[in-house]
C-alpha atoms as a PDB file:
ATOM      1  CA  UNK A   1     102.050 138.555  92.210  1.00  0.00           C
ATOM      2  CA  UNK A   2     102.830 135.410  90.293  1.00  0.00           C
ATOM      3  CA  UNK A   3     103.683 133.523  93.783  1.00  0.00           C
ATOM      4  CA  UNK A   4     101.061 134.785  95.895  1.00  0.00           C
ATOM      5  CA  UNK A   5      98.044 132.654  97.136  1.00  0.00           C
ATOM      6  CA  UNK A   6      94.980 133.930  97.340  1.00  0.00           C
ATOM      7  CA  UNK A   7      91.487 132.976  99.087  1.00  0.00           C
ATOM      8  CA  UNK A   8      88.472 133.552  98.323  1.00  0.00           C
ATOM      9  CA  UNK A   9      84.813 132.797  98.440  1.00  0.00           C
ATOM     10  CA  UNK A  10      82.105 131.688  95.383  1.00  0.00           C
ATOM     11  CA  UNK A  11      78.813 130.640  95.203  1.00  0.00           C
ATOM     12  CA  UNK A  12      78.365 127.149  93.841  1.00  0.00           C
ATOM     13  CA  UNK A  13      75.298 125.288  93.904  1.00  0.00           C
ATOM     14  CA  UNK A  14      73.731 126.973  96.523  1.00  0.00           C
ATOM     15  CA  UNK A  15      76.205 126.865  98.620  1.00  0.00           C
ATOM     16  CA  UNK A  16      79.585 129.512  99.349  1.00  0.00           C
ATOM     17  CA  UNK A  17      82.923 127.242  98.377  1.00  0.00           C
ATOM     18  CA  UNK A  18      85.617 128.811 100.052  1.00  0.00           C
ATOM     19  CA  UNK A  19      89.212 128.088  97.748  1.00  0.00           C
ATOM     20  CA  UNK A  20      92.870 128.820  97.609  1.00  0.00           C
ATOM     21  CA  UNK A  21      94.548 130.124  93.796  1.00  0.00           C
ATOM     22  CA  UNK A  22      97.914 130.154  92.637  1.00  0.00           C
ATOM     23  CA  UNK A  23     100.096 130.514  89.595  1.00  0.00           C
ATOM     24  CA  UNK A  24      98.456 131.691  86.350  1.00  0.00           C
ATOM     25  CA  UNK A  25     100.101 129.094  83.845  1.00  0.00           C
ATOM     26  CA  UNK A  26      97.705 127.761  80.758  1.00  0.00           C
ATOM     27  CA  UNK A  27      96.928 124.281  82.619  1.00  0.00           C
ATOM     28  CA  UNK A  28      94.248 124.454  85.618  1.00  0.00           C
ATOM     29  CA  UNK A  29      94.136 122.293  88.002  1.00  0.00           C
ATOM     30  CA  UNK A  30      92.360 121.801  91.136  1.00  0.00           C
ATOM     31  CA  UNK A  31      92.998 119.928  94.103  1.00  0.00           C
ATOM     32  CA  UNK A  32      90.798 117.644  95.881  1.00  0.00           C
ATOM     33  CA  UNK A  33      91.111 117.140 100.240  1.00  0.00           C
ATOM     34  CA  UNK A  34      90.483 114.021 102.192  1.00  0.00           C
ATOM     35  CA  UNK A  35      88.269 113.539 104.838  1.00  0.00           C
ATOM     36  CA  UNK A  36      87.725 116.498 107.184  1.00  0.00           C
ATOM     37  CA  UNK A  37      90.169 118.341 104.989  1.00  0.00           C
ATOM     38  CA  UNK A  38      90.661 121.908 103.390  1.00  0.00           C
ATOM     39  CA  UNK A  39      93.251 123.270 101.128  1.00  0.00           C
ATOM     40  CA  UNK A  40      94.589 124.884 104.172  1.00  0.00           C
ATOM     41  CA  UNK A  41      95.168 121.566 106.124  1.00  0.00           C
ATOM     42  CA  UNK A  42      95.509 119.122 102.980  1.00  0.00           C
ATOM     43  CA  UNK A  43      98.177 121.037 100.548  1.00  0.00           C
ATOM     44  CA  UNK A  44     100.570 123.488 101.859  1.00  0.00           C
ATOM     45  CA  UNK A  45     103.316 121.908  99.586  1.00  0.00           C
ATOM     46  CA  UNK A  46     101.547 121.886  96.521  1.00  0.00           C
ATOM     47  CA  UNK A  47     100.028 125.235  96.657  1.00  0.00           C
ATOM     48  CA  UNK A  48     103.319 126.877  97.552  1.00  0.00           C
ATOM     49  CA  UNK A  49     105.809 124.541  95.362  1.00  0.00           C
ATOM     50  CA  UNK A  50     104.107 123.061  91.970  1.00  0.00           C
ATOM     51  CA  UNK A  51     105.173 125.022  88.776  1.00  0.00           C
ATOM     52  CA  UNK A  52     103.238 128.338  89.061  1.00  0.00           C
ATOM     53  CA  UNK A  53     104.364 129.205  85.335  1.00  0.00           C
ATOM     54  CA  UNK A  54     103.238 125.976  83.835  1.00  0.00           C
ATOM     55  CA  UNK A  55      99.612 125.641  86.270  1.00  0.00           C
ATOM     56  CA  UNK A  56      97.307 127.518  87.437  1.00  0.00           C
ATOM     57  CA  UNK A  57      96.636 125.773  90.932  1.00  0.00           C
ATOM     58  CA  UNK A  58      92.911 125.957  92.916  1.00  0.00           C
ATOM     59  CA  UNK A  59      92.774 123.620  96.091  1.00  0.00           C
ATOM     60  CA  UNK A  60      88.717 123.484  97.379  1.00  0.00           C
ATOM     61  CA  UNK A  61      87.275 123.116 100.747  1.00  0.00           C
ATOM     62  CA  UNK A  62      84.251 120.907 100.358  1.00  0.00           C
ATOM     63  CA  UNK A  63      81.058 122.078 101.631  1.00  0.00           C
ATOM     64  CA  UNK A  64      81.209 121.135 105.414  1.00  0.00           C
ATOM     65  CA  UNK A  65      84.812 121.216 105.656  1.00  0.00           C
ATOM     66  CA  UNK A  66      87.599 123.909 106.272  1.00  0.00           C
ATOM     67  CA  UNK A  67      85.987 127.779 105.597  1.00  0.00           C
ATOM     68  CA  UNK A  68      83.105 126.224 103.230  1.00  0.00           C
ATOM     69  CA  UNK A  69      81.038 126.029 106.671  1.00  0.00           C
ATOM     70  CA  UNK A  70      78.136 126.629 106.920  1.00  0.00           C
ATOM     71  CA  UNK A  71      76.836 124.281 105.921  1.00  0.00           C
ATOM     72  CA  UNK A  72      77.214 121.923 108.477  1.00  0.00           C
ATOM     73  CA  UNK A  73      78.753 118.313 106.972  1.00  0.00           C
ATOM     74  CA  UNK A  74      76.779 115.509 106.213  1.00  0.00           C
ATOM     75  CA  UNK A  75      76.985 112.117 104.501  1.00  0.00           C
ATOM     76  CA  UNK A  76      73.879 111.550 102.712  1.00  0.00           C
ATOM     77  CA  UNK A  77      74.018 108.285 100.106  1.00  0.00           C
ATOM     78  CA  UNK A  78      75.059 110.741  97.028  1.00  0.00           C
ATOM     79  CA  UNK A  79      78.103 112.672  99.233  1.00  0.00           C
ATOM     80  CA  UNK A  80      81.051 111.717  96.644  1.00  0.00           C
ATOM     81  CA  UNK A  81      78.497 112.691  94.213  1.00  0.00           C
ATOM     82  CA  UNK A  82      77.897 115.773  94.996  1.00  0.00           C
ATOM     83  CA  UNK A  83      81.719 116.883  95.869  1.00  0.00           C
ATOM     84  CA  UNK A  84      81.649 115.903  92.542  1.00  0.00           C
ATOM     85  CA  UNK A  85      78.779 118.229  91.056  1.00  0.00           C
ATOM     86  CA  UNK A  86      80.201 120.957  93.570  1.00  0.00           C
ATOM     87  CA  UNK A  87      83.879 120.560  92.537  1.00  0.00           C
ATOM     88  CA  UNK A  88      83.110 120.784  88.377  1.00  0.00           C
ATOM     89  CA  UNK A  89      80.860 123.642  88.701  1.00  0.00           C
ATOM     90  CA  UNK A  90      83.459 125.371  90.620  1.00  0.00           C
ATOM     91  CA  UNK A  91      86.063 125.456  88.325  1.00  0.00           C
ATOM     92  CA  UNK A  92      83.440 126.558  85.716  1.00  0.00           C
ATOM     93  CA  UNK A  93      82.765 129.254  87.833  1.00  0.00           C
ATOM     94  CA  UNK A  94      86.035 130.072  87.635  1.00  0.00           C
ATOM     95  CA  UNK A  95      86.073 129.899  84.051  1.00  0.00           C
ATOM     96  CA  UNK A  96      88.004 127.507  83.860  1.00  0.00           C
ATOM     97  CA  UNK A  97      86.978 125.128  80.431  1.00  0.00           C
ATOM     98  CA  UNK A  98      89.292 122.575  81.091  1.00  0.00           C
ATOM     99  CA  UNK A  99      91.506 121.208  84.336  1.00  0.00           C
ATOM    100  CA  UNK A 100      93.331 118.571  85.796  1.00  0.00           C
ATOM    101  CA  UNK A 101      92.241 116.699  88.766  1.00  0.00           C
ATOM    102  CA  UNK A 102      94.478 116.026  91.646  1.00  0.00           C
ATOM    103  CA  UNK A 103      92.480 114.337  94.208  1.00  0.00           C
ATOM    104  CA  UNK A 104      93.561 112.362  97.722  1.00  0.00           C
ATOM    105  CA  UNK A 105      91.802 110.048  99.748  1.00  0.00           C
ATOM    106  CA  UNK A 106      88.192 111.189  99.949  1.00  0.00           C
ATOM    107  CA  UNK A 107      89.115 113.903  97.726  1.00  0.00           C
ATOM    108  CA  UNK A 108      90.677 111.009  94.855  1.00  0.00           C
ATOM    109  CA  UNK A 109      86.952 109.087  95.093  1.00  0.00           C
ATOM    110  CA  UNK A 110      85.622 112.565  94.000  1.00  0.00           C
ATOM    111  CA  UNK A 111      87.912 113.406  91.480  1.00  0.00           C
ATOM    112  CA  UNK A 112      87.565 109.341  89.384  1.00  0.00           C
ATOM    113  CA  UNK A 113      83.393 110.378  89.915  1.00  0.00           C
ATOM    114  CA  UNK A 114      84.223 113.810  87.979  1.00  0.00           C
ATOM    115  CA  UNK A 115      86.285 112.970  85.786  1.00  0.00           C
ATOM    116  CA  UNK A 116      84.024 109.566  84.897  1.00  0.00           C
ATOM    117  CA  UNK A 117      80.956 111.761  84.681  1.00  0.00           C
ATOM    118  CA  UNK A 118      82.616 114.948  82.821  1.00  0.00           C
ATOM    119  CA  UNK A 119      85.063 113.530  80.363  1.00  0.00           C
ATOM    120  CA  UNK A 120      84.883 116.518  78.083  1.00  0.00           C
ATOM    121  CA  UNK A 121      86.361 118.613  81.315  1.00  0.00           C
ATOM    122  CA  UNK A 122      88.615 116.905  82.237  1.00  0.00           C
ATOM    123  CA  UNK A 123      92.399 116.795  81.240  1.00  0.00           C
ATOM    124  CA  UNK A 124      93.939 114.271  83.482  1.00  0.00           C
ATOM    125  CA  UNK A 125      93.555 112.694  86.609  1.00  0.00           C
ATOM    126  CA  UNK A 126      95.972 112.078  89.461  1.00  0.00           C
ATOM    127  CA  UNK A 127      95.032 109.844  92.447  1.00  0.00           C
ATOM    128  CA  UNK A 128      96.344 108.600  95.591  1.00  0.00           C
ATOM    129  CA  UNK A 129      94.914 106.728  98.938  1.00  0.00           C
ATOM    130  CA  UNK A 130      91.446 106.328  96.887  1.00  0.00           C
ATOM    131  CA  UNK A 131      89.281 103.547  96.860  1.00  0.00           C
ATOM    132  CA  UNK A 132      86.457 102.576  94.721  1.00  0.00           C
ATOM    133  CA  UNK A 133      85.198  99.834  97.023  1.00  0.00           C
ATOM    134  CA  UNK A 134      84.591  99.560 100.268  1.00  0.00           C
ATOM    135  CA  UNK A 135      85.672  95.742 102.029  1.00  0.00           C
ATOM    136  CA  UNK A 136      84.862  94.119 105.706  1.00  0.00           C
ATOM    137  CA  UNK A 137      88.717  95.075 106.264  1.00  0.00           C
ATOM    138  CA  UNK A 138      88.141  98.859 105.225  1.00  0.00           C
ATOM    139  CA  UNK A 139      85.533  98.890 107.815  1.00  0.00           C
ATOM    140  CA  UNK A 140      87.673  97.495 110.817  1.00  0.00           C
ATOM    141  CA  UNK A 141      90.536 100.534 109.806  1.00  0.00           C
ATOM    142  CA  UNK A 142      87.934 103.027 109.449  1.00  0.00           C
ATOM    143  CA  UNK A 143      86.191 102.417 112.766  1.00  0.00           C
ATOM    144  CA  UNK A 144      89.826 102.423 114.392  1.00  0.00           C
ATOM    145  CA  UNK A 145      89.866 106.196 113.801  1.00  0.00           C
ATOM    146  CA  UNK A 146      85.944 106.958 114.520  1.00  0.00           C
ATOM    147  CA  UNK A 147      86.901 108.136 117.839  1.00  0.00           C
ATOM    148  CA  UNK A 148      89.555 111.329 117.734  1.00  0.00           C
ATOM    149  CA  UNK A 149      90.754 111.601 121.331  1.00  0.00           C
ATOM    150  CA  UNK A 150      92.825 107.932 120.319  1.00  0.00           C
ATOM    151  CA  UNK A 151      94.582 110.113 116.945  1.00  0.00           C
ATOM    152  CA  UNK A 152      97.795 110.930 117.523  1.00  0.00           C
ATOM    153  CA  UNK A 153      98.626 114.772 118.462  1.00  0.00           C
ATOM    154  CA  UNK A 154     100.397 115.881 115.648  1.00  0.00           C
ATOM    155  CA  UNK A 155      97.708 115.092 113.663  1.00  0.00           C
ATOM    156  CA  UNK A 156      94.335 116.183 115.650  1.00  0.00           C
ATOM    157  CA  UNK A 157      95.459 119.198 116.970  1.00  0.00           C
ATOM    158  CA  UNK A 158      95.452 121.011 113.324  1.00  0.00           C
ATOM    159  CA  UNK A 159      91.851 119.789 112.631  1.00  0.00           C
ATOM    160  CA  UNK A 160      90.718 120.976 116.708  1.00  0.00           C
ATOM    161  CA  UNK A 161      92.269 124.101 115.455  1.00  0.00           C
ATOM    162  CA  UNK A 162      90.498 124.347 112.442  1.00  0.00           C
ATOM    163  CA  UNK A 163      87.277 123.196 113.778  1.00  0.00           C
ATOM    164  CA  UNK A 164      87.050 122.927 117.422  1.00  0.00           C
ATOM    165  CA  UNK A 165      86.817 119.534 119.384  1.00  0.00           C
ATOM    166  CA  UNK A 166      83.207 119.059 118.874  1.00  0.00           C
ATOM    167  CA  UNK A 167      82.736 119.543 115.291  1.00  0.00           C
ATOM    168  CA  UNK A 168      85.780 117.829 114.606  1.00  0.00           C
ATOM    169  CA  UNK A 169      84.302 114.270 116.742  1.00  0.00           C
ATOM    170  CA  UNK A 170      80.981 114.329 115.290  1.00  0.00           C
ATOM    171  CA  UNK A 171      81.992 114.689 111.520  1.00  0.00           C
ATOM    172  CA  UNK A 172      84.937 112.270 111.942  1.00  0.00           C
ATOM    173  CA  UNK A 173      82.125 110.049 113.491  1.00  0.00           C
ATOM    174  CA  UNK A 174      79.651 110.867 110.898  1.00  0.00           C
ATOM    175  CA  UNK A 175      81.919 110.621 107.834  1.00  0.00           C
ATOM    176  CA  UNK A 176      82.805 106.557 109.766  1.00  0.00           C
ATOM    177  CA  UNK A 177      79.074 105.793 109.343  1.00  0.00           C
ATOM    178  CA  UNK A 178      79.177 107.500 105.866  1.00  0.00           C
ATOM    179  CA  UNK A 179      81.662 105.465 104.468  1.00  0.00           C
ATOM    180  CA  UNK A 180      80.685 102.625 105.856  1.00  0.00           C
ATOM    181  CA  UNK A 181      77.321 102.578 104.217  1.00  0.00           C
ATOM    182  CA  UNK A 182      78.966 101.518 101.060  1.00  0.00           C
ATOM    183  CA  UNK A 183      79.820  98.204 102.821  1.00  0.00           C
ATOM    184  CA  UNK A 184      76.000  97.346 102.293  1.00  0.00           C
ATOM    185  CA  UNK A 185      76.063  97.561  98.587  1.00  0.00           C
ATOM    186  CA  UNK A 186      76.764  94.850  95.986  1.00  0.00           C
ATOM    187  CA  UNK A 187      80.775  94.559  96.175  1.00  0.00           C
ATOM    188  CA  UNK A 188      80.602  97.025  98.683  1.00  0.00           C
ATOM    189  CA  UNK A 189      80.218  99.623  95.431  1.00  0.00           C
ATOM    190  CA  UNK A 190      81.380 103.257  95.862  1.00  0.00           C
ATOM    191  CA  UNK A 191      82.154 104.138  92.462  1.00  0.00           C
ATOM    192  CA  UNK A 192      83.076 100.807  90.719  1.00  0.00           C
ATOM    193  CA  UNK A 193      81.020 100.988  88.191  1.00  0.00           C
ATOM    194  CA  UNK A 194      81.878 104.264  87.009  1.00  0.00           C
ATOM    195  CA  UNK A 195      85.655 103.673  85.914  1.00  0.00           C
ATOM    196  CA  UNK A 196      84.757 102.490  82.581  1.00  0.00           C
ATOM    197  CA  UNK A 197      84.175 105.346  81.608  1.00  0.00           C
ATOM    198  CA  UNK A 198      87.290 107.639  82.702  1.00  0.00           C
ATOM    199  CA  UNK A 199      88.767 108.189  79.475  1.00  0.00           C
ATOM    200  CA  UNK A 200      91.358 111.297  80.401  1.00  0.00           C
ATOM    201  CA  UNK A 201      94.968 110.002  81.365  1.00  0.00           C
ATOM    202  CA  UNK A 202      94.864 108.231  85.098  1.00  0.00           C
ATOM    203  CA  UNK A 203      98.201 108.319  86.972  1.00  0.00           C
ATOM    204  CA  UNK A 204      97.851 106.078  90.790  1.00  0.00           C
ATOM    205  CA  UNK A 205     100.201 107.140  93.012  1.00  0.00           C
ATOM    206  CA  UNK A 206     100.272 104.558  96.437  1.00  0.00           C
ATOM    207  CA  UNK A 207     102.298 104.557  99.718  1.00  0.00           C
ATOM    208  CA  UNK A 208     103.500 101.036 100.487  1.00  0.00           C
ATOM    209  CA  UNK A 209     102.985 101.982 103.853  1.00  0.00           C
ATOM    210  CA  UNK A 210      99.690 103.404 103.743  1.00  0.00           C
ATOM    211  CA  UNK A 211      97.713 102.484 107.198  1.00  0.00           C
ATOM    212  CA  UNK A 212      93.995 103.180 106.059  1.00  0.00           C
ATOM    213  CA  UNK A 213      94.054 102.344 102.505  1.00  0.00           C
ATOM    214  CA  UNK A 214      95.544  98.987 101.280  1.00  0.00           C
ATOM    215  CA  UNK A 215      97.563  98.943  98.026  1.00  0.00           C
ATOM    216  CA  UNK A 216      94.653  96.385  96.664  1.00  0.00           C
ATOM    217  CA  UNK A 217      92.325  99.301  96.299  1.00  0.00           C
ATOM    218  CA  UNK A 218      95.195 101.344  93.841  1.00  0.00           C
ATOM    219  CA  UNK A 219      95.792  97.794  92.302  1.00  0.00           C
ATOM    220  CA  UNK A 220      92.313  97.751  91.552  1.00  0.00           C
ATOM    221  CA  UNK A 221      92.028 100.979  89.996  1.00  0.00           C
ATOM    222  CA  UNK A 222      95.036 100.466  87.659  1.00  0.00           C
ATOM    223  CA  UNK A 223      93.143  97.156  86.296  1.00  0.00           C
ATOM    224  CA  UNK A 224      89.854  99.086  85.758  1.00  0.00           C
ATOM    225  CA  UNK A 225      91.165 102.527  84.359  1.00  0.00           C
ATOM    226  CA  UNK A 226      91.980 101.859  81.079  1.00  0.00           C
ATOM    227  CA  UNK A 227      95.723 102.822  80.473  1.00  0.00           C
ATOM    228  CA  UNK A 228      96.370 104.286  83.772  1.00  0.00           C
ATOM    229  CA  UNK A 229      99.673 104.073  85.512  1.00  0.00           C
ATOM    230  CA  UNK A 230     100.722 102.916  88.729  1.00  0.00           C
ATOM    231  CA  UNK A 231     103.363 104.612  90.771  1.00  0.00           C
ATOM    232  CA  UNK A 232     104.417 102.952  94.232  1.00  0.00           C
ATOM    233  CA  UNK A 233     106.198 104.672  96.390  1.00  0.00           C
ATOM    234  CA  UNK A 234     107.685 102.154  99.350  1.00  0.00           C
ATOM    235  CA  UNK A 235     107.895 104.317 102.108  1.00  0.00           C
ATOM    236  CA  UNK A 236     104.708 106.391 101.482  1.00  0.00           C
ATOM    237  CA  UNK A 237     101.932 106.184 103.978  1.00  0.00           C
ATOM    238  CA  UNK A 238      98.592 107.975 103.640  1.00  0.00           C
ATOM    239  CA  UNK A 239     100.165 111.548 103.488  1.00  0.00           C
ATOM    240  CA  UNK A 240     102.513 110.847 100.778  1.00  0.00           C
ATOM    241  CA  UNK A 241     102.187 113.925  98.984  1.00  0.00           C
ATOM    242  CA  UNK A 242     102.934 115.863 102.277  1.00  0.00           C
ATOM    243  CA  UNK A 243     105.332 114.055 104.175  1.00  0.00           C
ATOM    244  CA  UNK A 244     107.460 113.360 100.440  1.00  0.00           C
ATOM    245  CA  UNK A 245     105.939 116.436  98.993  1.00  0.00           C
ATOM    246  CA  UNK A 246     109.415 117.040  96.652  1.00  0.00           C
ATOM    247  CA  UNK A 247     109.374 113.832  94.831  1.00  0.00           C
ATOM    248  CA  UNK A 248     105.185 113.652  94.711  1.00  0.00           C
ATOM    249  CA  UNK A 249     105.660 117.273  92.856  1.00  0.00           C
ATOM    250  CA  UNK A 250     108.210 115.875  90.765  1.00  0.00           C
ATOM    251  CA  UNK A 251     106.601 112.730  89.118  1.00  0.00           C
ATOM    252  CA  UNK A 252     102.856 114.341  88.967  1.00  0.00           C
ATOM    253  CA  UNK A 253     104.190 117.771  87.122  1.00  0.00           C
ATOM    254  CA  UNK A 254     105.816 115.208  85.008  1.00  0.00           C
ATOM    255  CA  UNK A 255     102.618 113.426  84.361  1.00  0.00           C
ATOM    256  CA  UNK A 256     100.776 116.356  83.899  1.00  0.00           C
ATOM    257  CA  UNK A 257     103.326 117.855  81.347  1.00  0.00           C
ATOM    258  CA  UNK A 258     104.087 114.724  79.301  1.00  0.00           C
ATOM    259  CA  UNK A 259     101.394 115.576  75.879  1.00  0.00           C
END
């Protein structure tokens, strides 16, 4: 039983969260996707390797994306927020009084607005390919991928699996002009002004070789989060944690074990 993964459906703010469980250690923690992702596409290695004696391991499909459809995906000003909102009050549901947050991409700009706006819940924080601003230069990568027929195969044929080719272009295309409406705020603000107040122990992990987010953004980060670390690793790109899933394990366990 101990290894098995199970799925599931719960009702979370109106809305039903569909989520993957594994392991029954005494330290939760949940894991956040990227854009257009699911705990199906986004963490095969994590939910079937991490420590399932030491964690207790929940990976989330946001509302919109993977089996949390309906509803349909949107990208109203508040999105991050409310993966945020919809992410806590899932684990509560749970039961869960206290977790770890291991969040990538998207899914690492929802985790640093949870754990900044729920300090009491949260444990510790593990981030990689997140930003907390969005720059002119973001913009230019993130329109490079608006349109999916130019993505590679290996890496649109899961999500026209998962979605169909339809749903798939139009929220790829709607999450572009979602992100990109952070461009228009002071700094280009997504969550800025919120890492003051991340108190919980902050470990950046960043790919040297990361095509969509530049190792500025996890510099950043490590100067605003007080006494977070900063792990590089050279031949990461934006997948890190799948493509080098042994040694990712590795160093977060040992993050999230160290007292």
């Amino acid at each position: 039983m101990s290894t098995s993964i199970t799925s599931a459906k719960i009702k979370v703010n109106g809305v039903h969260l569909h989520y993957q469980q594994t392991g029954q250690g005494d330290h939760a923690v949940l894991l956040l996707p990227g854009m257009l992702g699911s705990s199906q596409s986004d963490f095969g290695p994590q939910l079937k390797s991490m420590n399932k004696q030491l964690f207790t391991i929940v990976a989330w499909d946001p509302r919109g994306y993977g089996h949390s459809i309906p509803p349909v995906r949107d990208f109203p000003p508040d999105f991050f927020e409310r993966d945020a909102r919809d992410a806590v009050d899932l684990m509560q549901a749970l039961k869960f009084k206290k977790f770890s947050l291991l969040g990538w991409s998207d899914g690492g700009i929802t985790a640093l607005i949870a754990a900044a706006k729920h300090p009491a819940l949260i444990y510790k924080l593990v981030v990689w390919g997140a930003n907390a601003v969005v720059t002119q230069e973001d913009l230019k990568l993130y329109n490079a991928i608006r349109d999916v027929s130019k993505w590679s195969e290996k890496v649109r044929k899961p999500m026209e699996e998962m979605y169909g080719h339809e749903y798939f272009a139009k929220t790829c295309e709607a999450w572009v002009d979602g992100i990109s409406q952070f461009a228009d705020k002071a700094d280009g603000n997504i969550c800025q002004h919120l890492l003051p107040h991340i108190k919980c122990p902050t470990f950046i992990i960043h790919g040297g070789k990361d095509p969509l987010v530049p190792q500025l953004h996890a510099e950043y980060l490590h100067k605003h989060i007080k006494e977070s670390r900063l792990f590089l690793m050279p031949e990461g790109k934006h997948n890190l944690h799948l493509r080098f899933a042994e040694e990712f394990n590795k160093v977060v366990e040992n993050f999230l074990r160290q007292t």
